[in-house]
N, C-alpha and C. Protein backbone atom coordinates (compact mmCIF):
# COMPACT_ATOMS: atom_id res chain seq x y z
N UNK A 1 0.83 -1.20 0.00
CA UNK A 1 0.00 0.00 0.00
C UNK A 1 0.86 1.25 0.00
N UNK A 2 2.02 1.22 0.80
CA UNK A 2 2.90 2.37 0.91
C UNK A 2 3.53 2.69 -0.59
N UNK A 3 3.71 1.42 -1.29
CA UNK A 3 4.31 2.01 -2.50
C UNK A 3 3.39 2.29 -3.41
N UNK A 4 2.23 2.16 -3.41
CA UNK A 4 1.24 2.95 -4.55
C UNK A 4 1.01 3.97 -3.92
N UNK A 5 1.06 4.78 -2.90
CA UNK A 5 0.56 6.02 -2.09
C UNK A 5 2.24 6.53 -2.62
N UNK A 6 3.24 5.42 -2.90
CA UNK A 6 4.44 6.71 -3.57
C UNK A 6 4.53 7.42 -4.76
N UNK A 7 3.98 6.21 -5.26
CA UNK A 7 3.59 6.19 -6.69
C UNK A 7 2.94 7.49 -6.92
N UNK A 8 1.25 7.01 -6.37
CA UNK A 8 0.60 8.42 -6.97
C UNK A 8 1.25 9.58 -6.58
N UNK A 9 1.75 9.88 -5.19
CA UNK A 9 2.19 11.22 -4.99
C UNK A 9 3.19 11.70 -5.96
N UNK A 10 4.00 10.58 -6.51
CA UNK A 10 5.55 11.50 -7.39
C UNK A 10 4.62 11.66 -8.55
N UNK A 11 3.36 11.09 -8.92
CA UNK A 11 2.74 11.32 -10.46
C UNK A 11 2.16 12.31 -10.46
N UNK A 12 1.49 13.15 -9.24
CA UNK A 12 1.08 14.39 -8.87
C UNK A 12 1.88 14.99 -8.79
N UNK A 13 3.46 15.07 -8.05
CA UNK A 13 4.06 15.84 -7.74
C UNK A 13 5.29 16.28 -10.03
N UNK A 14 5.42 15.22 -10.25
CA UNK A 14 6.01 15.43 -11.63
C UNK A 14 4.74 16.46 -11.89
N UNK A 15 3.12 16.35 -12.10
CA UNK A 15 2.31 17.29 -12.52
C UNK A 15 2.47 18.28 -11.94
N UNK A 16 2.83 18.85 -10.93
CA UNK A 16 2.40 19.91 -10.22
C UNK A 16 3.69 20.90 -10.02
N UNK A 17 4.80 20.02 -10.55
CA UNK A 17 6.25 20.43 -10.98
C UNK A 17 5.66 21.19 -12.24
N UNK A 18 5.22 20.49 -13.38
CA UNK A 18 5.34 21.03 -14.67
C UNK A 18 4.70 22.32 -14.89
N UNK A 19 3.06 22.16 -13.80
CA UNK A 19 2.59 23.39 -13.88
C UNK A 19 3.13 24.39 -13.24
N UNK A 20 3.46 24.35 -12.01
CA UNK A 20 4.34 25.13 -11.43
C UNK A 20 5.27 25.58 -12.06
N UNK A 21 6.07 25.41 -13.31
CA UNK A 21 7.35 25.45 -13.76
C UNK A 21 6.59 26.77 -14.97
N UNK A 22 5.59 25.81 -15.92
CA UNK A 22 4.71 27.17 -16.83
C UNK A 22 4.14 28.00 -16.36
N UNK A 23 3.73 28.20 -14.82
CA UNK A 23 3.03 29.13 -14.72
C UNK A 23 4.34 30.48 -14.52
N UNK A 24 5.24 29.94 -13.43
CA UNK A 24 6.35 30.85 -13.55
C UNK A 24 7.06 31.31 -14.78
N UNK A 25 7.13 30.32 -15.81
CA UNK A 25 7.91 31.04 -17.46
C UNK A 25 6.73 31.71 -18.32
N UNK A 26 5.26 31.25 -18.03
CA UNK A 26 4.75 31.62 -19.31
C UNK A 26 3.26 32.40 -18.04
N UNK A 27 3.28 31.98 -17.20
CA UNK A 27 1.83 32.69 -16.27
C UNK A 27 0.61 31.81 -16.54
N UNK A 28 -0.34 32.05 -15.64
CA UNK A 28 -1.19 31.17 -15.92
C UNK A 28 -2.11 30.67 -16.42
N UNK A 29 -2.64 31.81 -17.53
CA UNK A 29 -3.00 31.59 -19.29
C UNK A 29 -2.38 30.44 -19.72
N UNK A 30 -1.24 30.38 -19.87
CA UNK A 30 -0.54 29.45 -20.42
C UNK A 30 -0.72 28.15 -19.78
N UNK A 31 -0.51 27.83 -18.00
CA UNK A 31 -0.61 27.01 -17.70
C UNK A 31 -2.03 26.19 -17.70
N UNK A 32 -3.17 27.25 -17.85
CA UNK A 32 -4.42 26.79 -18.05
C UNK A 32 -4.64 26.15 -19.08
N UNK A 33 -4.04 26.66 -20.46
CA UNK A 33 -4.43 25.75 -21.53
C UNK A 33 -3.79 24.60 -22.15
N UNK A 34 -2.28 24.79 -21.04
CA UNK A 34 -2.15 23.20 -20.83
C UNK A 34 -2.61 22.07 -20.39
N UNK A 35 -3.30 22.71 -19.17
CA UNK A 35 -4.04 21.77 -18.59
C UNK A 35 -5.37 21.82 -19.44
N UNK A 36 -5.51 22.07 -19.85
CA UNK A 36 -6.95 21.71 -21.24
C UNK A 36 -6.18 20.75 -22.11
N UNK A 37 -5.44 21.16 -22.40
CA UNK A 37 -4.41 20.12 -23.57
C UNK A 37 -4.70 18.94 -22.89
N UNK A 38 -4.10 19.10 -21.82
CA UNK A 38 -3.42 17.84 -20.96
C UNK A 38 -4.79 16.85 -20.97
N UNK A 39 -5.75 17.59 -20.50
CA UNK A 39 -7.06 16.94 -20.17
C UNK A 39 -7.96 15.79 -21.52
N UNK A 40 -7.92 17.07 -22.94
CA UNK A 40 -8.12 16.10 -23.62
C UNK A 40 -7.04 14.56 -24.13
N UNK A 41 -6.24 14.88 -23.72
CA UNK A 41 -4.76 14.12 -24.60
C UNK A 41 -5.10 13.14 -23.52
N UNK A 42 -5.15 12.95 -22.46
CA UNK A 42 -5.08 12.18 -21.54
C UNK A 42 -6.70 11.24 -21.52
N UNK A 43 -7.49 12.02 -21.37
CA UNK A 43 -9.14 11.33 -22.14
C UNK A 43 -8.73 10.81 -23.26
N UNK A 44 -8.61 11.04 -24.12
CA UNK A 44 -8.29 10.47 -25.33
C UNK A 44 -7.53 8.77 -25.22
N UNK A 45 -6.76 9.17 -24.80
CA UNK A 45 -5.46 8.05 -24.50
C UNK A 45 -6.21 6.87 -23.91
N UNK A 46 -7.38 7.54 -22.30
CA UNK A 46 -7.82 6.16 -22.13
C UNK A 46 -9.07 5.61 -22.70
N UNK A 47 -9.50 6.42 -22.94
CA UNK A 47 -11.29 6.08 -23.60
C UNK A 47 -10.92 5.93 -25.33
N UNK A 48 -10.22 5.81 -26.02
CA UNK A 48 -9.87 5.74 -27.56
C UNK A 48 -9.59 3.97 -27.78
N UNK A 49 -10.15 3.86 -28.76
CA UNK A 49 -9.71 2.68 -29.10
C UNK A 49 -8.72 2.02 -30.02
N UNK A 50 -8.33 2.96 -30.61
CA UNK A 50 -7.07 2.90 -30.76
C UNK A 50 -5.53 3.10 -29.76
N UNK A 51 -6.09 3.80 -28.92
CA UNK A 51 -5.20 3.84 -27.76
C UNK A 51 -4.12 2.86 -27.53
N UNK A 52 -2.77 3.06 -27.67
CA UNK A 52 -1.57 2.39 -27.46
C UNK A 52 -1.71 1.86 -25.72
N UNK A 53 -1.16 2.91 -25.12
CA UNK A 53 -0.95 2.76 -23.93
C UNK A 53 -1.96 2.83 -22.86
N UNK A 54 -2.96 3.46 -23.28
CA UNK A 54 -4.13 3.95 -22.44
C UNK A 54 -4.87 2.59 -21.51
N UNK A 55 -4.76 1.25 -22.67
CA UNK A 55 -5.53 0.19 -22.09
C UNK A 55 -4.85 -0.63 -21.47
N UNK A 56 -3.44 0.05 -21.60
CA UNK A 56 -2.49 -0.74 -20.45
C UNK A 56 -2.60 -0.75 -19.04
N UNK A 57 -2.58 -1.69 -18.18
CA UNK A 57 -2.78 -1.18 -16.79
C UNK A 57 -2.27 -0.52 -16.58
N UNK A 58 -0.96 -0.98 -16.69
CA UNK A 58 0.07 0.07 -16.11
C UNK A 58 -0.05 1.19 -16.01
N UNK A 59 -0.37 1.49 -17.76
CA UNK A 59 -0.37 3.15 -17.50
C UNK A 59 -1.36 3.92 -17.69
N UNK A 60 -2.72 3.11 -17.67
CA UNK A 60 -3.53 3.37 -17.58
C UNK A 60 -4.30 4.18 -16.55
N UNK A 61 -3.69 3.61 -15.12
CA UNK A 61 -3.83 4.37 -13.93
C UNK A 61 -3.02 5.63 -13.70
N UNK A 62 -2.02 5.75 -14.50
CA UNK A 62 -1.36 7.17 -14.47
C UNK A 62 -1.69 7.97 -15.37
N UNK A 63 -2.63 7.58 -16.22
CA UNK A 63 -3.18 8.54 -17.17
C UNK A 63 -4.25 8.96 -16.59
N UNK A 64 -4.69 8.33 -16.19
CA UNK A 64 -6.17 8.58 -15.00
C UNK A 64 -6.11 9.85 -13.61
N UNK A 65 -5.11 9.21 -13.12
CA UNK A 65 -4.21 10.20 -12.27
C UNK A 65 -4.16 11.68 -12.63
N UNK A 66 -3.20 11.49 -13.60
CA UNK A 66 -2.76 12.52 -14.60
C UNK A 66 -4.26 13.54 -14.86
N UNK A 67 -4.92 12.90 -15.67
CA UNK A 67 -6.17 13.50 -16.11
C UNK A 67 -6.66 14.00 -14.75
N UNK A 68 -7.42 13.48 -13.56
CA UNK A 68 -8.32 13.73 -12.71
C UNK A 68 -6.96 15.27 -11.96
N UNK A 69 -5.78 15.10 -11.85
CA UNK A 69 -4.71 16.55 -11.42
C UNK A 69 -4.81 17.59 -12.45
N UNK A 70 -4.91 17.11 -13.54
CA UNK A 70 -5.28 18.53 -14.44
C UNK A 70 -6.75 19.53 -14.90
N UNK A 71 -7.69 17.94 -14.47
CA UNK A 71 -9.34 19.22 -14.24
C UNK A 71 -9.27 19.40 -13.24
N UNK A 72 -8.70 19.36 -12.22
CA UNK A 72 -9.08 19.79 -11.09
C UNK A 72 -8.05 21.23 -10.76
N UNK A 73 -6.74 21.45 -11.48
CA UNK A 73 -6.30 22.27 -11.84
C UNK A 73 -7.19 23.43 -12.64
N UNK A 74 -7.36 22.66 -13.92
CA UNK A 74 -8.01 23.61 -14.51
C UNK A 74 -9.49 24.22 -14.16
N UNK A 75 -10.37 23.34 -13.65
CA UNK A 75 -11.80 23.58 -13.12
C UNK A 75 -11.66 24.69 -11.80
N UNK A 76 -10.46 24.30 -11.11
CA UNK A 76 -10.44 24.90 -10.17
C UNK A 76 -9.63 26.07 -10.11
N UNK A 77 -9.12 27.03 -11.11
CA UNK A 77 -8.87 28.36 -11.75
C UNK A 77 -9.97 28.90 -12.73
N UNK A 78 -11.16 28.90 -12.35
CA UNK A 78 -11.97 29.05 -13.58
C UNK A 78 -11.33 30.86 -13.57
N UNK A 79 -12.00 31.51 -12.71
CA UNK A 79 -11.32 32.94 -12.39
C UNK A 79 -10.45 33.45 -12.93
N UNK A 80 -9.47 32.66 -13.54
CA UNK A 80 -8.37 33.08 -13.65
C UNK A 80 -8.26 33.07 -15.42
N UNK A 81 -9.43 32.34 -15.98
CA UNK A 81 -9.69 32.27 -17.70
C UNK A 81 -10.17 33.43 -18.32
């Protein structure tokens, strides 16, 4: 259990690095419509059926991850659009 609670945190924390990193070079226009990017690219990946990796377990749960840290990023700056 301890190592999936590591897991998700470094997969949040790599996300929350990246936004953190655009909002400081580009502000948070920019970081917002990454996280829109991010959101569809990441939907896509697991709900597509063509999807490479998406239906992988593996990384299936980090795309999931991934996705649910970036609407909640983005949903939760609406103010700031």
């Amino acid at each position: 259990m301890t190592d999936f609670l590591l897991v998700k945190r470094n997969i949040e924390m790599n996300d929350l690095q990246r936004i953190t990193f655009i909002i400081e070079r580009d502000g948070m226009p920019s970081a917002l419509k990454f996280a829109n990017q991010a959101i569809r690219q990441y939907r896509r990946a697991v709900l597509s059926a063509k999807a490479k990796y998406g239906k992988n377990h593996t990384y299936r749960k980090r795309y999931i991850d991934s996705y649910l840290f970036h609407k909640e990023f983005y949903y939760g700056n609406e103010a700031e659009r």
